[in-house]
C-alpha atoms as a PDB file:
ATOM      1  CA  UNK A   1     -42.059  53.902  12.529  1.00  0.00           C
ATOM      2  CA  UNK A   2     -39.734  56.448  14.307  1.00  0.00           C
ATOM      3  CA  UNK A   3     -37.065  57.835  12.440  1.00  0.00           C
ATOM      4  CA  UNK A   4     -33.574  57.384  14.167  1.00  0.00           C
ATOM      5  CA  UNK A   5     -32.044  60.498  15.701  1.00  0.00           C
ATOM      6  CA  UNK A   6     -29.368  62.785  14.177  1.00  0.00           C
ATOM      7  CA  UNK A   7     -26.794  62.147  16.868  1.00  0.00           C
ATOM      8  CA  UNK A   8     -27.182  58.260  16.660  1.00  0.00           C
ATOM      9  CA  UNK A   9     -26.567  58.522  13.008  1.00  0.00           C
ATOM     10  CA  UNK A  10     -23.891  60.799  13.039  1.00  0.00           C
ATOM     11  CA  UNK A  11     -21.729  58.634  16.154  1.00  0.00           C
ATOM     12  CA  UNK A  12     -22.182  55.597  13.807  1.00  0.00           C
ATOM     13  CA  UNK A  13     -20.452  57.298  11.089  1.00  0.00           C
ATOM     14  CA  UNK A  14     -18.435  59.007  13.098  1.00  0.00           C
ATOM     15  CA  UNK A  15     -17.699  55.929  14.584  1.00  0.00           C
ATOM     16  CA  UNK A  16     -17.217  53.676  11.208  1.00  0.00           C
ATOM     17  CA  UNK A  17     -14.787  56.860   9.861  1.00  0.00           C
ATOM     18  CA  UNK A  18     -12.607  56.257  12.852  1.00  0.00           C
ATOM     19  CA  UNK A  19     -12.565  52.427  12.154  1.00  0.00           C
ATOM     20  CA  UNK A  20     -11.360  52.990   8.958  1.00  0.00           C
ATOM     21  CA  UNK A  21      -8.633  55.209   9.197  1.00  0.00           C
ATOM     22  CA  UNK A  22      -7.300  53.345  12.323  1.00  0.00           C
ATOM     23  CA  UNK A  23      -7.592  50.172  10.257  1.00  0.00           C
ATOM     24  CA  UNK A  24      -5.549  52.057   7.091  1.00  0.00           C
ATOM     25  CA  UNK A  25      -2.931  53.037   9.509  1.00  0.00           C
ATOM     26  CA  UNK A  26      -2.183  49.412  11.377  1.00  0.00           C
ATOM     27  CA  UNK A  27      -1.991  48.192   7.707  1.00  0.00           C
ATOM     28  CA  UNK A  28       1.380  46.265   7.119  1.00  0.00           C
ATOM     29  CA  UNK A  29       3.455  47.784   4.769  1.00  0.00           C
ATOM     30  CA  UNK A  30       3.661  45.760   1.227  1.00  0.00           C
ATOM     31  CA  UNK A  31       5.566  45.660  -1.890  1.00  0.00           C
ATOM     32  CA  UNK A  32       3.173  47.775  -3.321  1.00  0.00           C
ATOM     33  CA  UNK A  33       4.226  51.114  -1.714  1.00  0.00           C
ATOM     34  CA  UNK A  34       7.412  51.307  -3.784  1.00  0.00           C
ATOM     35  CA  UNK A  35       8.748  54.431  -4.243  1.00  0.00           C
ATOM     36  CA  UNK A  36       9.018  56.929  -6.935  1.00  0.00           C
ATOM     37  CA  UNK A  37      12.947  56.579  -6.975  1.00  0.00           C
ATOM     38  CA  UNK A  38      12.457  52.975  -8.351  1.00  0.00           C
ATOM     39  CA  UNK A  39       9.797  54.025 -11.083  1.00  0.00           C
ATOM     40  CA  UNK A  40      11.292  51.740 -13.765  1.00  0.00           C
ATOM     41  CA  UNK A  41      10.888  48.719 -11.635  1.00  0.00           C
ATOM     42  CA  UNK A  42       7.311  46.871 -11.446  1.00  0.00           C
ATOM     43  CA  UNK A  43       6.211  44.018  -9.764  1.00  0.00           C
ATOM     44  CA  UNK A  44       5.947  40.658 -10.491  1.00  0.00           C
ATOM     45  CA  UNK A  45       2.197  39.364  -9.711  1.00  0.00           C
ATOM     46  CA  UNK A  46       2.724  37.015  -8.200  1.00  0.00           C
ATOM     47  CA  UNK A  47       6.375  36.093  -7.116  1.00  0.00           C
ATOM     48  CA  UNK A  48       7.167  33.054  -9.484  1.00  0.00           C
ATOM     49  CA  UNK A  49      10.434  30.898  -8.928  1.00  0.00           C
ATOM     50  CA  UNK A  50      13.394  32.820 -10.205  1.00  0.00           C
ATOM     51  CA  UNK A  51      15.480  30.182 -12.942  1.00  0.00           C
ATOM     52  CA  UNK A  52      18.665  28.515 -12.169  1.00  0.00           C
ATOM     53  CA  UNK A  53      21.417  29.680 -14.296  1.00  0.00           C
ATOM     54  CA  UNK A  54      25.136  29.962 -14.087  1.00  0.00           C
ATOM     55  CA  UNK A  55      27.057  33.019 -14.496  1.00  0.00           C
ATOM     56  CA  UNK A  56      31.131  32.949 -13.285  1.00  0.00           C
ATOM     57  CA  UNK A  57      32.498  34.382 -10.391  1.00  0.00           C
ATOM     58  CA  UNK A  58      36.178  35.235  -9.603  1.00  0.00           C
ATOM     59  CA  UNK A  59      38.741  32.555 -10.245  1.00  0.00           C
ATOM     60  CA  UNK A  60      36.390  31.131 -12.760  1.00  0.00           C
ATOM     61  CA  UNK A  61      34.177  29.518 -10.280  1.00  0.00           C
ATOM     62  CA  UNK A  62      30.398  28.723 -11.326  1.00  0.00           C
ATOM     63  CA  UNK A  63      27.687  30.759  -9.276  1.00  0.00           C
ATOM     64  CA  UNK A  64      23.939  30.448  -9.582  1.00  0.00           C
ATOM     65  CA  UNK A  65      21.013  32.394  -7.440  1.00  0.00           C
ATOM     66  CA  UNK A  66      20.423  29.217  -4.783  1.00  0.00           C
ATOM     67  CA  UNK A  67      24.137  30.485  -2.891  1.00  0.00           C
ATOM     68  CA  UNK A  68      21.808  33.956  -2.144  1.00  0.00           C
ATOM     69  CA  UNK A  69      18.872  32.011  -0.651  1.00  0.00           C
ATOM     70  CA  UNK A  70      17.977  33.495   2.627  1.00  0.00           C
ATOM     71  CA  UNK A  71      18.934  37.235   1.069  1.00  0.00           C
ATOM     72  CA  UNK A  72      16.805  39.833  -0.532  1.00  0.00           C
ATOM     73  CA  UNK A  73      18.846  39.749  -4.213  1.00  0.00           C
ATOM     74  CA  UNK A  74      19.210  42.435  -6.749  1.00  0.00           C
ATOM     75  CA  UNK A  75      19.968  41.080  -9.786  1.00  0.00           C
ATOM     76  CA  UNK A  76      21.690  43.705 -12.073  1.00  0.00           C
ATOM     77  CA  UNK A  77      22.784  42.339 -15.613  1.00  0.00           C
ATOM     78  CA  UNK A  78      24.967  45.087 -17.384  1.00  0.00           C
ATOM     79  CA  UNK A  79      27.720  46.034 -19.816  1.00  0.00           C
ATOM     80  CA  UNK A  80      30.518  48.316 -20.201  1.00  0.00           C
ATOM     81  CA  UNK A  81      29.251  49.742 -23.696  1.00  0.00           C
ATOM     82  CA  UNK A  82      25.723  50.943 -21.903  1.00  0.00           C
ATOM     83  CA  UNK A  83      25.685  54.209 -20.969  1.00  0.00           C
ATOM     84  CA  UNK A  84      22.583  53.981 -18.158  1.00  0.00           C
ATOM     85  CA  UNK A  85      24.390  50.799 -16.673  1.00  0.00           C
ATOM     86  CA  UNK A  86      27.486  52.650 -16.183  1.00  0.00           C
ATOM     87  CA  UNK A  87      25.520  55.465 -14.770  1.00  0.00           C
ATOM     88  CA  UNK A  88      23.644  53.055 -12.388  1.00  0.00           C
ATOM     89  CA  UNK A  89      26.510  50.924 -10.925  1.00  0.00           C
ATOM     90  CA  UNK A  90      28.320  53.241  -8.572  1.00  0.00           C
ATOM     91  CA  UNK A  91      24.601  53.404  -7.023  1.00  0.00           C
ATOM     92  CA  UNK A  92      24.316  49.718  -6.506  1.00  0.00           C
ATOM     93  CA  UNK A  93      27.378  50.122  -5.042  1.00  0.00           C
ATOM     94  CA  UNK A  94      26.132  52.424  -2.775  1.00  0.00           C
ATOM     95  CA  UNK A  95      22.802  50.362  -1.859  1.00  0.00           C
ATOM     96  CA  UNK A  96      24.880  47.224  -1.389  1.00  0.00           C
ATOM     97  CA  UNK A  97      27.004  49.043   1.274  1.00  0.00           C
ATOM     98  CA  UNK A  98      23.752  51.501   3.176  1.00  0.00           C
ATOM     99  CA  UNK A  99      21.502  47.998   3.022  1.00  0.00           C
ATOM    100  CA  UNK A 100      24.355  45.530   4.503  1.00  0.00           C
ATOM    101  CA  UNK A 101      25.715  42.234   3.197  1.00  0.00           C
ATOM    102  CA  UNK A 102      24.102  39.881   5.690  1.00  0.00           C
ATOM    103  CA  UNK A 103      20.367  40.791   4.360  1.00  0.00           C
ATOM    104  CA  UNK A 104      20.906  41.795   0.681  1.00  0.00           C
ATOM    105  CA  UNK A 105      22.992  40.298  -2.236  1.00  0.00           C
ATOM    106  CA  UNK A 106      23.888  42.976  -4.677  1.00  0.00           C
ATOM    107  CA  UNK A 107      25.017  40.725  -7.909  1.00  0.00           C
ATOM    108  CA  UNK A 108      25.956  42.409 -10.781  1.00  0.00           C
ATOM    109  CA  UNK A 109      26.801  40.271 -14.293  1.00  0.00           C
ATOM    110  CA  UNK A 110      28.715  41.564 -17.088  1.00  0.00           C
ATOM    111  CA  UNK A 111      26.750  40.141 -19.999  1.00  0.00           C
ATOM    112  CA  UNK A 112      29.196  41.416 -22.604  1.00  0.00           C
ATOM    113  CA  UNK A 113      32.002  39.044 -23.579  1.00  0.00           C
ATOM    114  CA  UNK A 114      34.771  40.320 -21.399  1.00  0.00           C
ATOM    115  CA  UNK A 115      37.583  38.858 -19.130  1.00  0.00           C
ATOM    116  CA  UNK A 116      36.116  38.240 -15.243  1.00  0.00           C
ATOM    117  CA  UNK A 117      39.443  40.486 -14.869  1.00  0.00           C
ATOM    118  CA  UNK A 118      38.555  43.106 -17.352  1.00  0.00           C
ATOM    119  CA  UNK A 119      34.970  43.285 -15.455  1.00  0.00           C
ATOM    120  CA  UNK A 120      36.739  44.211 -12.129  1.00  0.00           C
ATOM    121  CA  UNK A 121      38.801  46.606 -13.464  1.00  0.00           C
ATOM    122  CA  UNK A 122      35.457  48.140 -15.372  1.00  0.00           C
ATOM    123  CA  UNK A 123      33.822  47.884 -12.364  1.00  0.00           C
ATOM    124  CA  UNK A 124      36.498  49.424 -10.053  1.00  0.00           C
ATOM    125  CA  UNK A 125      37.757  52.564 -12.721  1.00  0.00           C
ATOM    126  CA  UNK A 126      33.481  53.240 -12.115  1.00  0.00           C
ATOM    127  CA  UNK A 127      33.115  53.477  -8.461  1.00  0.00           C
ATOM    128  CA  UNK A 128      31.415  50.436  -8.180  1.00  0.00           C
ATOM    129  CA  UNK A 129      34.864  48.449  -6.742  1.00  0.00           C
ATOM    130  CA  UNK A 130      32.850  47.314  -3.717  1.00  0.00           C
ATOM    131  CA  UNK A 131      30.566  45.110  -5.919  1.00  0.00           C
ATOM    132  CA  UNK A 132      31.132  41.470  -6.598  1.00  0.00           C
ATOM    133  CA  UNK A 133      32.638  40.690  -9.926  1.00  0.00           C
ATOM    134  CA  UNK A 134      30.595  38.260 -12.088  1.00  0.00           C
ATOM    135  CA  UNK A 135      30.454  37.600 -16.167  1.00  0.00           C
ATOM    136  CA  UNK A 136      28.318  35.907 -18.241  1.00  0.00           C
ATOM    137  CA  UNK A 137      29.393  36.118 -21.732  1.00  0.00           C
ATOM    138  CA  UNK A 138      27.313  33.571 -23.092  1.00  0.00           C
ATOM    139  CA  UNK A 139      24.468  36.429 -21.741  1.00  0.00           C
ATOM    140  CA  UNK A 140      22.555  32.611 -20.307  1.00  0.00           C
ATOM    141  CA  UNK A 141      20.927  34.699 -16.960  1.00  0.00           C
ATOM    142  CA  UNK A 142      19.941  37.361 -19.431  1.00  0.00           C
ATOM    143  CA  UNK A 143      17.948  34.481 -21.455  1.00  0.00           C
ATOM    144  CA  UNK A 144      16.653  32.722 -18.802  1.00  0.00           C
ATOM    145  CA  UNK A 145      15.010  35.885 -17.316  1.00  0.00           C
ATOM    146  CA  UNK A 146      13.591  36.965 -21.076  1.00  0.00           C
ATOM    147  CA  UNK A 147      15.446  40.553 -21.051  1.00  0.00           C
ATOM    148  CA  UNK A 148      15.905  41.954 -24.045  1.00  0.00           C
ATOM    149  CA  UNK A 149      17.326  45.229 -22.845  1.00  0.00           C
ATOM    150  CA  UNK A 150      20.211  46.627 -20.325  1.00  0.00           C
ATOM    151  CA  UNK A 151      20.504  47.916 -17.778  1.00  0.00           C
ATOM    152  CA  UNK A 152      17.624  44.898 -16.223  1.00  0.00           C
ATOM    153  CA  UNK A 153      17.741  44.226 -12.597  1.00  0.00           C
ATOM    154  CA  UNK A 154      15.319  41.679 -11.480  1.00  0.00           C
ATOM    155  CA  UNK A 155      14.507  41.812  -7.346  1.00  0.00           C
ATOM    156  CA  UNK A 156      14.561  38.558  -5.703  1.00  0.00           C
ATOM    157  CA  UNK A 157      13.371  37.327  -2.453  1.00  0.00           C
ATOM    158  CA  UNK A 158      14.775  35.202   0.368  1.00  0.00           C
ATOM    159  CA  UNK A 159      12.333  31.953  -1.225  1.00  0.00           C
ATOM    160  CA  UNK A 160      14.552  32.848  -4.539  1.00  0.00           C
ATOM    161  CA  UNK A 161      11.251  34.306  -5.594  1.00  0.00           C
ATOM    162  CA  UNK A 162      11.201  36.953  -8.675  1.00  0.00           C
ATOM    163  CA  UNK A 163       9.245  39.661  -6.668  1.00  0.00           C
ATOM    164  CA  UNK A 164      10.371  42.918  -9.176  1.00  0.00           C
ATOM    165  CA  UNK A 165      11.640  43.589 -12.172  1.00  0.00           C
ATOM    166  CA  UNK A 166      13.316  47.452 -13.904  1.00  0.00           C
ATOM    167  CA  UNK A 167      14.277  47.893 -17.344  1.00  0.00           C
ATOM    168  CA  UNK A 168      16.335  50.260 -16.890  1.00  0.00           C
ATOM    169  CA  UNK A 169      17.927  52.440 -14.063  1.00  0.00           C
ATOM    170  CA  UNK A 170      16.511  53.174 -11.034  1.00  0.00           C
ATOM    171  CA  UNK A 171      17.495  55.429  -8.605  1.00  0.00           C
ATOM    172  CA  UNK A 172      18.848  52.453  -5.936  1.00  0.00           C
ATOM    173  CA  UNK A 173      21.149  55.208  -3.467  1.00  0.00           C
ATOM    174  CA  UNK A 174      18.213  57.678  -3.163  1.00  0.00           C
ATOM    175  CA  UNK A 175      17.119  57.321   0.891  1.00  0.00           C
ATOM    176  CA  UNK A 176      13.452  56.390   0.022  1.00  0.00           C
ATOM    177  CA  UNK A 177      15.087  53.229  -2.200  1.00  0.00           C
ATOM    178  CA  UNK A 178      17.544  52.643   0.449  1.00  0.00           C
ATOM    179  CA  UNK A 179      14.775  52.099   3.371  1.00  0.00           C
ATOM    180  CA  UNK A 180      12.288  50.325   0.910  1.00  0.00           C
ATOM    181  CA  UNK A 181      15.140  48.003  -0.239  1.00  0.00           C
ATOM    182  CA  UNK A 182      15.768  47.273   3.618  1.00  0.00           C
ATOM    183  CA  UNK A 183      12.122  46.924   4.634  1.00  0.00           C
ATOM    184  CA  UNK A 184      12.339  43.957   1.973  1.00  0.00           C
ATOM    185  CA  UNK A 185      15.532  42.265   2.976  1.00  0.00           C
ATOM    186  CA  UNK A 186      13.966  42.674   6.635  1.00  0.00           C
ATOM    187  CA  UNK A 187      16.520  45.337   8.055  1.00  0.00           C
END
């Protein structure tokens, strides 16, 4: 038996090394490679159906998720008396305007018991005027999606798919979060 040569050896691995990192490279980005900006949020393995619940809109009209269908969603339930929500809206704010409307549905709900009006004006006096304005002070949505804590933001696809979840406040105007946010809402 002869004993294969050096070179052969080494262009096969060479070979096989080259393979490999072409192959890691051509990979499709995922969810996965979130980054460290959004640390509080994890991902939901796998995407389940995200429940139908109402919260109000302005006027007093009924909303539910189905009327974002087609949109990447972030979900942010919220109150006036919590600090890190406060903190966090003017930077939802700021992602909702850097991402664009026509791909991603910032919707914010005021779980506390306030007036829809009284949740504008919160919402404006914070910088977070550009938002949508939506209450639900029978705190259903925050039921439905088993929170038990605020600020919670759950990340929904365009199948109105529950693909992440944060308790708590992630960084959502950072640059990183800003591209990541648009690589999922296909921008």
């Amino acid at each position: 038996m002869t004993k294969p040569r050096l070179p052969t050896i080494a262009i096969a691995a060479g070979a096989a090394l080259l393979l490999l990192v072409v192959l890691y490279w051509m990979k499709p980005a995922t969810v996965h490679e979130m980054p460290a900006s959004l640390a509080p949020m994890k991902l939901a393995e796998p995407p389940k159906p995200a429940p139908v619940v109402a919260f109000t809109g302005a006027q007093g009209k009924l909303h539910d998720l189905r009327e974002f269908r087609g949109k990447l969603v972030v979900l942010n339930l919220w109150a006036p008396w919590c600090g890190p929500c406060v903190k966090e809206l003017p930077s939802l704010a700021a992602l909702a305007k850097a991402v664009g409307r026509d791909r991603l549905a910032v919707v914010p709900v005021d779980v506390d018991r306030e007036s829809q009006a009284e949740a504008q004006a919160f919402l404006i006096a914070h910088g977070a005027g550009g938002l949508a304005t939506f209450t639900d002070p029978n705190a259903a949505v925050l039921r439905a999606f088993g929170g038990y804590g605020l600020p919670m933001t759950v990340v929904i696809d365009a199948k109105g798919r529950e693909i992440a979840r944060a308790e708590g406040a992630p960084e959502w105007s950072r640059p990183e979060s800003v591209a990541y946010l648009r690589q999922l809402a296909g921008n």
